[in-house]
Every structure is written in structure tokens, then in C-alpha cells.
C-alpha atoms as a PDB file:
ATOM      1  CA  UNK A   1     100.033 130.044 112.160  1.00  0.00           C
ATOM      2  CA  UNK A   2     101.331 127.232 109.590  1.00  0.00           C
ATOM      3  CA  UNK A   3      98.924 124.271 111.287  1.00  0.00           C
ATOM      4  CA  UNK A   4      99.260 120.637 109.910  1.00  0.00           C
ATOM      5  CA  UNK A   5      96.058 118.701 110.072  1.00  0.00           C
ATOM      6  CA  UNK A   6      96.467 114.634 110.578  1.00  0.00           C
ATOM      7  CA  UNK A   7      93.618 111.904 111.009  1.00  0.00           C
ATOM      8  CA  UNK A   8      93.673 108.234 109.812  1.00  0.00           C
ATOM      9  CA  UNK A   9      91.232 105.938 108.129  1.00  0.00           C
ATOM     10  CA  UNK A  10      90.701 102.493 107.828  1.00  0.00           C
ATOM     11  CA  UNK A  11      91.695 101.627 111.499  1.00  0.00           C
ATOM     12  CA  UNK A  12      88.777  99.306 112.559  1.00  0.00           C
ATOM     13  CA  UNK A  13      88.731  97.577 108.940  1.00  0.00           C
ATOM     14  CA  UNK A  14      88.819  93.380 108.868  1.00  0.00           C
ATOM     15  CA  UNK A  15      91.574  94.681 105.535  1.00  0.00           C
ATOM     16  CA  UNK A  16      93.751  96.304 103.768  1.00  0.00           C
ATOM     17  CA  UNK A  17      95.789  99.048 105.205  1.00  0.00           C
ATOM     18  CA  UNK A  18      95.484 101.561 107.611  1.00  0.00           C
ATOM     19  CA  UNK A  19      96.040 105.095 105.936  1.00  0.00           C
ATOM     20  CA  UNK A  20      96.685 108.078 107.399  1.00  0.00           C
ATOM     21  CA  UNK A  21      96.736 112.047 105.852  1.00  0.00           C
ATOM     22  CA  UNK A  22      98.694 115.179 106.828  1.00  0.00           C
ATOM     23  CA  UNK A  23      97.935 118.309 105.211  1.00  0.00           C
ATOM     24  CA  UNK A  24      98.892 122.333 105.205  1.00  0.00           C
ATOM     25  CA  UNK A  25      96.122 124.238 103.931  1.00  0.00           C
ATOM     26  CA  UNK A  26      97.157 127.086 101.569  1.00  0.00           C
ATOM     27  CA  UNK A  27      93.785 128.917 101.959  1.00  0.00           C
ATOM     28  CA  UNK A  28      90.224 127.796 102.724  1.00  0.00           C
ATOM     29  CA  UNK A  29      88.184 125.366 100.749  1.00  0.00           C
ATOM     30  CA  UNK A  30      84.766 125.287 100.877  1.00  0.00           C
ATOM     31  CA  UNK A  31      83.052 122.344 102.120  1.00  0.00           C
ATOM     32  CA  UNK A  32      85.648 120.762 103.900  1.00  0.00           C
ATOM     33  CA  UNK A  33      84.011 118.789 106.592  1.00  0.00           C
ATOM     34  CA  UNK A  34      84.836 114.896 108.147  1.00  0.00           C
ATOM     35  CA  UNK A  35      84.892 112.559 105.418  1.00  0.00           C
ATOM     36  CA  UNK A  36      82.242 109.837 106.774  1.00  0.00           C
ATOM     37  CA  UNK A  37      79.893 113.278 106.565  1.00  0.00           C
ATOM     38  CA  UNK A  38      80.455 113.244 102.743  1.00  0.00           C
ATOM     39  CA  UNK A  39      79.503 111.580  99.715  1.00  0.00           C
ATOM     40  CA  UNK A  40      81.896 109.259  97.649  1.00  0.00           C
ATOM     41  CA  UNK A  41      81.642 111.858  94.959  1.00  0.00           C
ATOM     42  CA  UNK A  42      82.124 114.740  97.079  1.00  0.00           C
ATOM     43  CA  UNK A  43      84.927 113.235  99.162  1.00  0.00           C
ATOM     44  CA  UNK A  44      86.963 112.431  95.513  1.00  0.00           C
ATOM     45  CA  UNK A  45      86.041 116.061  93.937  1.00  0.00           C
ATOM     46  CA  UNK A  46      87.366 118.347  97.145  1.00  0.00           C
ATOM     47  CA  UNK A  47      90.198 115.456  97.391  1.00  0.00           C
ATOM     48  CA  UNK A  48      91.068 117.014  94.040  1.00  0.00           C
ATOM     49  CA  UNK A  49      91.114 120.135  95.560  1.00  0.00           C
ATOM     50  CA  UNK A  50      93.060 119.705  98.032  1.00  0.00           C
ATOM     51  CA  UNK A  51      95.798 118.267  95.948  1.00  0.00           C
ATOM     52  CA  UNK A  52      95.740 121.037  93.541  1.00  0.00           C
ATOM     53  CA  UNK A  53      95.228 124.103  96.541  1.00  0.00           C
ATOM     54  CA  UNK A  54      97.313 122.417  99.548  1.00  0.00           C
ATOM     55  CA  UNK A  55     101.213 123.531 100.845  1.00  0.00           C
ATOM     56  CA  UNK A  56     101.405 120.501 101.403  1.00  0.00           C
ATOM     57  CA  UNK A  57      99.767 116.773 101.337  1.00  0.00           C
ATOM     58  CA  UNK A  58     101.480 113.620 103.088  1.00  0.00           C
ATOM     59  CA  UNK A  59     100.049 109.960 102.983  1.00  0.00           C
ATOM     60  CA  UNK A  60     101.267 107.408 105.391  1.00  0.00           C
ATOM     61  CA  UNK A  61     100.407 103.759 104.792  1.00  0.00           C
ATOM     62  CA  UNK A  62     100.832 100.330 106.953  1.00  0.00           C
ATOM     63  CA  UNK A  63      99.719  97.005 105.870  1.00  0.00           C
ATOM     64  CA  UNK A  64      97.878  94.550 107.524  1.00  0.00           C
ATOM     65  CA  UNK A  65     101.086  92.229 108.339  1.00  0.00           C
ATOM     66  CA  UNK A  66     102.753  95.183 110.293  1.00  0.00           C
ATOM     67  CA  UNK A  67      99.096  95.861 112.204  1.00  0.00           C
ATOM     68  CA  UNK A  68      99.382  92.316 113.182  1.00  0.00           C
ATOM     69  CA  UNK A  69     103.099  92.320 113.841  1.00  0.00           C
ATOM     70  CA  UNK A  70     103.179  95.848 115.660  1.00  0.00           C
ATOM     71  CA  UNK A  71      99.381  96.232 116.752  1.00  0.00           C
ATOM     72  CA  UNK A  72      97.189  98.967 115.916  1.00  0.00           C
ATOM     73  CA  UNK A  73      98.266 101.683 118.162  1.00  0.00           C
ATOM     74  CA  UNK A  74     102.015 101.557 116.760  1.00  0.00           C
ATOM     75  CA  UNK A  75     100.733 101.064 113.259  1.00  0.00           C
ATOM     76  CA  UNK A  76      98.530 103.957 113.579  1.00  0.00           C
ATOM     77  CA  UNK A  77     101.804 106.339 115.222  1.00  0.00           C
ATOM     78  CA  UNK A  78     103.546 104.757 111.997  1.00  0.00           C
ATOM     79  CA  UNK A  79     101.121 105.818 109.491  1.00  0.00           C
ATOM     80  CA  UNK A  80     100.919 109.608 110.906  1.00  0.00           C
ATOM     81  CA  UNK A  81     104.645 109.389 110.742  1.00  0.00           C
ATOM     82  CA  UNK A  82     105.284 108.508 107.811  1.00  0.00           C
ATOM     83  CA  UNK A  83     102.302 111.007 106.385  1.00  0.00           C
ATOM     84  CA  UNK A  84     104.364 114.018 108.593  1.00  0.00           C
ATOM     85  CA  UNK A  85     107.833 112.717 106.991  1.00  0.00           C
ATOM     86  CA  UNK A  86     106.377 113.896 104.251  1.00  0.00           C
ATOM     87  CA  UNK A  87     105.503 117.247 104.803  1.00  0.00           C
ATOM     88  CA  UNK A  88     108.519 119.688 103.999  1.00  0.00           C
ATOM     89  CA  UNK A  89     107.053 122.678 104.452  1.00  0.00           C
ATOM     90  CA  UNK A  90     107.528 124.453 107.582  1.00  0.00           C
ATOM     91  CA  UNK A  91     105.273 124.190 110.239  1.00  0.00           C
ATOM     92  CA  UNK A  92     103.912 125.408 113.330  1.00  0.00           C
ATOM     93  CA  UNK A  93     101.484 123.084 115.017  1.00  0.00           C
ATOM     94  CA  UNK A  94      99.979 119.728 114.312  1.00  0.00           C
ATOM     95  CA  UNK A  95      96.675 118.950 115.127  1.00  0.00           C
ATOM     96  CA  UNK A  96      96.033 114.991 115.322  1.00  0.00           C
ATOM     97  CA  UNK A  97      91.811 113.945 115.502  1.00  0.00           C
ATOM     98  CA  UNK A  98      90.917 112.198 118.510  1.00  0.00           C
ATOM     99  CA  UNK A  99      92.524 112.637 122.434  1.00  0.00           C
ATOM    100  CA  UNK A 100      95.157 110.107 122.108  1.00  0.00           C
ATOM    101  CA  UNK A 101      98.796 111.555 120.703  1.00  0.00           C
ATOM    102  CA  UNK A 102     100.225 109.257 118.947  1.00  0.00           C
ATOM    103  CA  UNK A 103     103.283 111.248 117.853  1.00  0.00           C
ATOM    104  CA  UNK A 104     104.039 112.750 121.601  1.00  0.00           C
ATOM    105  CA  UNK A 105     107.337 112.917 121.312  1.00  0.00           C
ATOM    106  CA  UNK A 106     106.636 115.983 118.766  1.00  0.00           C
ATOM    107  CA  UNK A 107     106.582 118.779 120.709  1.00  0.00           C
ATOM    108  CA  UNK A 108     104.206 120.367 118.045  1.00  0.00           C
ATOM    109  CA  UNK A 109     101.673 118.316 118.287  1.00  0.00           C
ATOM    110  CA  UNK A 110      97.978 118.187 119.925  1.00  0.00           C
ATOM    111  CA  UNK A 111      95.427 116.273 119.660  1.00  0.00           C
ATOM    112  CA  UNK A 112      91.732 117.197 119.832  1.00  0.00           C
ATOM    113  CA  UNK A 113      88.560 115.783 119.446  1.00  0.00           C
ATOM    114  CA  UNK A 114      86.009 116.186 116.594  1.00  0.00           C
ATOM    115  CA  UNK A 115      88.993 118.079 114.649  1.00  0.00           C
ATOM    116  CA  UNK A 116      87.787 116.338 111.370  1.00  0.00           C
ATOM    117  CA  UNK A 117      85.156 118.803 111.999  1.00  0.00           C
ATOM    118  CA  UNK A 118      86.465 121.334 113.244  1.00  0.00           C
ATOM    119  CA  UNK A 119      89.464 122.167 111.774  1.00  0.00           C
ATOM    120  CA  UNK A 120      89.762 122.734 107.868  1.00  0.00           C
ATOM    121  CA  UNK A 121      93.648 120.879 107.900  1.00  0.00           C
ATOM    122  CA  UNK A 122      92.474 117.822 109.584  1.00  0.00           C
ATOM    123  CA  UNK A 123      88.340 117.565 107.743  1.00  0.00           C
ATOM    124  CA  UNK A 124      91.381 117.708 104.485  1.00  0.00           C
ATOM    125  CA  UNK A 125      93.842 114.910 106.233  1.00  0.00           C
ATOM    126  CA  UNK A 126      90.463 113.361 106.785  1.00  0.00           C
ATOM    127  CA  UNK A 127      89.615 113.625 103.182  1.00  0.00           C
ATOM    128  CA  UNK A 128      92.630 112.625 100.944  1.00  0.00           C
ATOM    129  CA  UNK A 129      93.429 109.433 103.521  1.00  0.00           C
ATOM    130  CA  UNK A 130      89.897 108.324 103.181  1.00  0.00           C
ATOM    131  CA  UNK A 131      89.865 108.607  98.978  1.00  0.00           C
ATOM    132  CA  UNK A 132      93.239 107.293  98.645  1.00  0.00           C
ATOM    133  CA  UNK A 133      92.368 104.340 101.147  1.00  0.00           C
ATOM    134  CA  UNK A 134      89.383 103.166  99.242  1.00  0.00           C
ATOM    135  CA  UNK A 135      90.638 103.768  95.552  1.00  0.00           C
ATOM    136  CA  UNK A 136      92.932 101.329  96.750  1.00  0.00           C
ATOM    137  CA  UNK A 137      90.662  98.783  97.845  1.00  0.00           C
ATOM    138  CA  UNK A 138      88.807  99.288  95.175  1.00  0.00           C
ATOM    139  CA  UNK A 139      91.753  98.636  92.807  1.00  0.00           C
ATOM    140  CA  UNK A 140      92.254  95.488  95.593  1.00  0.00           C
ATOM    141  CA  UNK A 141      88.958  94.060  94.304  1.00  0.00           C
ATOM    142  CA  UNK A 142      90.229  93.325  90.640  1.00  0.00           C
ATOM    143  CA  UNK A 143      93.019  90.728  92.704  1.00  0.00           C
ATOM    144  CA  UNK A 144      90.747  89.331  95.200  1.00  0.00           C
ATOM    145  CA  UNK A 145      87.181  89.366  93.351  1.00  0.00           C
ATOM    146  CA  UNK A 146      85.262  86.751  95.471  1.00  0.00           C
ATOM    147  CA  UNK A 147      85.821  89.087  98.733  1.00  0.00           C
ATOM    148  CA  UNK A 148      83.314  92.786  97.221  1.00  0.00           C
ATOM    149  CA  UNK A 149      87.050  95.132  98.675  1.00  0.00           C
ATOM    150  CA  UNK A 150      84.961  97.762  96.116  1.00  0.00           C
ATOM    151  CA  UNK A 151      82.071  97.406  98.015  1.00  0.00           C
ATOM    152  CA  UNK A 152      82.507  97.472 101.638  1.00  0.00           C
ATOM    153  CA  UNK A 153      86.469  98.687 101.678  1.00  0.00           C
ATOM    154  CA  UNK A 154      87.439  96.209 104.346  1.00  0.00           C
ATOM    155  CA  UNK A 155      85.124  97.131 106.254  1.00  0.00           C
ATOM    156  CA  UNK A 156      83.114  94.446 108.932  1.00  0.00           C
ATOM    157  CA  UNK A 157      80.090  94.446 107.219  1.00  0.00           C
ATOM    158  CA  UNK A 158      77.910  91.495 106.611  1.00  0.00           C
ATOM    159  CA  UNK A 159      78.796  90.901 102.763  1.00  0.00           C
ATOM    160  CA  UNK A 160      82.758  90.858 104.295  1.00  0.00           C
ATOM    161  CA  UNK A 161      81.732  88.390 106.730  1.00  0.00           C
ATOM    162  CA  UNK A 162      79.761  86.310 104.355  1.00  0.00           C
ATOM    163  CA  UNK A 163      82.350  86.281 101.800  1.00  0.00           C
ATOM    164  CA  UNK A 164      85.309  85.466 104.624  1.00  0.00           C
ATOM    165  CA  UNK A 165      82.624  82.290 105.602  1.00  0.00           C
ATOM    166  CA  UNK A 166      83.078  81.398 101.455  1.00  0.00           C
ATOM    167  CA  UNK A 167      86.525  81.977 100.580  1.00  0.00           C
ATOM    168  CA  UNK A 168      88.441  82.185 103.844  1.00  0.00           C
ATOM    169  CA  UNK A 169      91.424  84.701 104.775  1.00  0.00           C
ATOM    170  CA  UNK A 170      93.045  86.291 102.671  1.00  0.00           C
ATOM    171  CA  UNK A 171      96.700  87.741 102.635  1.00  0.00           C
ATOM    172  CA  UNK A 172      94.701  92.103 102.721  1.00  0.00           C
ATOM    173  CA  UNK A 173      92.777  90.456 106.246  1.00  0.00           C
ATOM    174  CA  UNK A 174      94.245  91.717 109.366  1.00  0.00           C
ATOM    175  CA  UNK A 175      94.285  87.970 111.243  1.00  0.00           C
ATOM    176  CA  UNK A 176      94.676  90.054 114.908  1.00  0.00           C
ATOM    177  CA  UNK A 177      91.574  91.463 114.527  1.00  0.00           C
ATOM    178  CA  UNK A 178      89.021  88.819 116.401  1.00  0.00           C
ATOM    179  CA  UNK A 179      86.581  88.550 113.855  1.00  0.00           C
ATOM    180  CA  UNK A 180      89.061  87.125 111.194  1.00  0.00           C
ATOM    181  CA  UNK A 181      91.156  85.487 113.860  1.00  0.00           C
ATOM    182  CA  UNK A 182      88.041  83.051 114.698  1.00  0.00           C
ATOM    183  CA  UNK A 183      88.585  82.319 110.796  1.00  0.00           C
ATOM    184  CA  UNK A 184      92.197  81.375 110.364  1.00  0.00           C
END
């Protein structure tokens, strides 16, 4: 059974986008397992991987003015969207992390819980959405410097909150999100 694996990063971030992966295994690769369970290092060497060994890898990516325009259910649904769009290869199911299905009106999909654990296609989703996500905050960091993107990848962690209290919202800040919302 041809199974698509899809999961999402980057939803609870203050900024940047949301990213989500979709990805047909060829085979199994060792050491697949959720990405917050991994190093940096080993996230962006089995990231390789999975590039080089899948059928198939889609990427799906929203910015923060849709999240704020559309909210972050629909954003999320957008993101696995346009990650599935890309997969050409046929397919038999799709397995999406977490119990909510955002793309219900695909009869092949499911959704279940822990599958960035469980299953090798999603742990892999899990994986390439997570690298790509904070290479690009990383690469963010160069344009916004006084905010530390490279450090804490949009994340709500003290140095983000410290550095909003400096500079102020940016343009990468989600301003729905209430702690950035009490800023603006």
C-alpha cells in the first residue's frame, strides 16, 4: 500500500510561515522518528535522505498575512494542500498527524495521532517541513537581524519576546496571534 505521510510545522510560531510536508517513502530509512525527537544535525542529514530515497516529497507553505487573513485552521488545510498538490505519484492512503482532518473532503485520508512516530511517511513529512521551515528562518535572520529568526525560528520564546519589546512587529509576525497582537 502506496501511503502518503503529511504533518506541519511551525503552527504555534509568533513568525514566519506555517510549513507543511507530504511524502511517499520508497523504502525504509533508518532513524526516521518525529522531528522535535531529533537533533538539528540529524533532522538536516536524514532530510537529505529523504530527498535523495523518497517517491515523492511535497512542501506546502502559507505566510503569516494569509494565517491572519484565513486563520490557522484554513492555513494549516492550505499548507497540506498545497504539499499533496504536489505529490504525482499515485497513491493509496494519506495519513495526516494529529485527530483533526484537515483535508476531509479526500476520501483517502486519515488522521491519527502520534503518526510522526509512528509511521515512517509522516516522522519523513515531519522531517523535511521542519528543516525546510527553519533554513528559512534562518535565511529570515540576515533581513530582520535585531529579531535572533536563527535562533528561536519564530518561535515564543523569551529572546522573541524580548526582541518584539525592542524593535516592535515586524511584517514575518503573525499579528492574530495574542502575544504579538498586544504589540501592534
Amino acid at each position: 500500500m502506496v501511503t502518503v505521510g503529511i504533518d506541519e510545522v511551525g503552527r504555534g510560531c509568533w513568525a514566519g510561515p506555517l510549513v507543511a510536508g507530504a511524502v511517499i517513502l520508497r523504502r525504509p530509512i533508518a532513524g526516521l522518528k518525529d522531528s522535535k525527537q531529533l537533533t538539528k544535525k540529524q533532522r538536516e542529514h536524514l532530510s537529505q535522505i529523504i530527498y535523495d530515497e523518497a517517491l515523492a516529497v511535497g512542501l506546502g507553505w502559507v505566510n503569516p498575512s494569509i494565517i491572519d487573513a484565513q486563520g490557522l485552521t484554513m492555513a494549516v488545510r492550505l499548507a497540506m494542500q498545497q504539499a499533496l498538490d504536489q505529490i504525482t505519484q499515485a497513491y493509496d492512503q494519506v495519513i495526516i498527524d494529529g485527530a483533526f482532518n484537515f483535508l476531509a473532503e479526500n476520501p483517502k485520508v486519515q488522521t491519527l495521532i502520534k503518526a510522526d512516530a509512528t509511521v515512517p511517511a509522516v516522522s519523513a513529512a515531519s522531517i523535511v517541513a521542519k528543516v525546510a521551515r527553519d533554513q528559512y528562518m534562518t535565511d529570515l535572520a540576515s533581513k530582520y537581524p535585531d529579531y535572533g529568526f536563527a535562533q528561536h525560528v519564530g518561535y515564543g520564546t523569551a529572546l522573541h519576546a524580548e526582541r518584539l519589546k525592542l524593535y516592535g512587529v515586524s511584517d514575518q509576525h503573525r499579528r492574530s496571534f495574542k502575544p504579538i497582537r498586544a504589540l501592534s
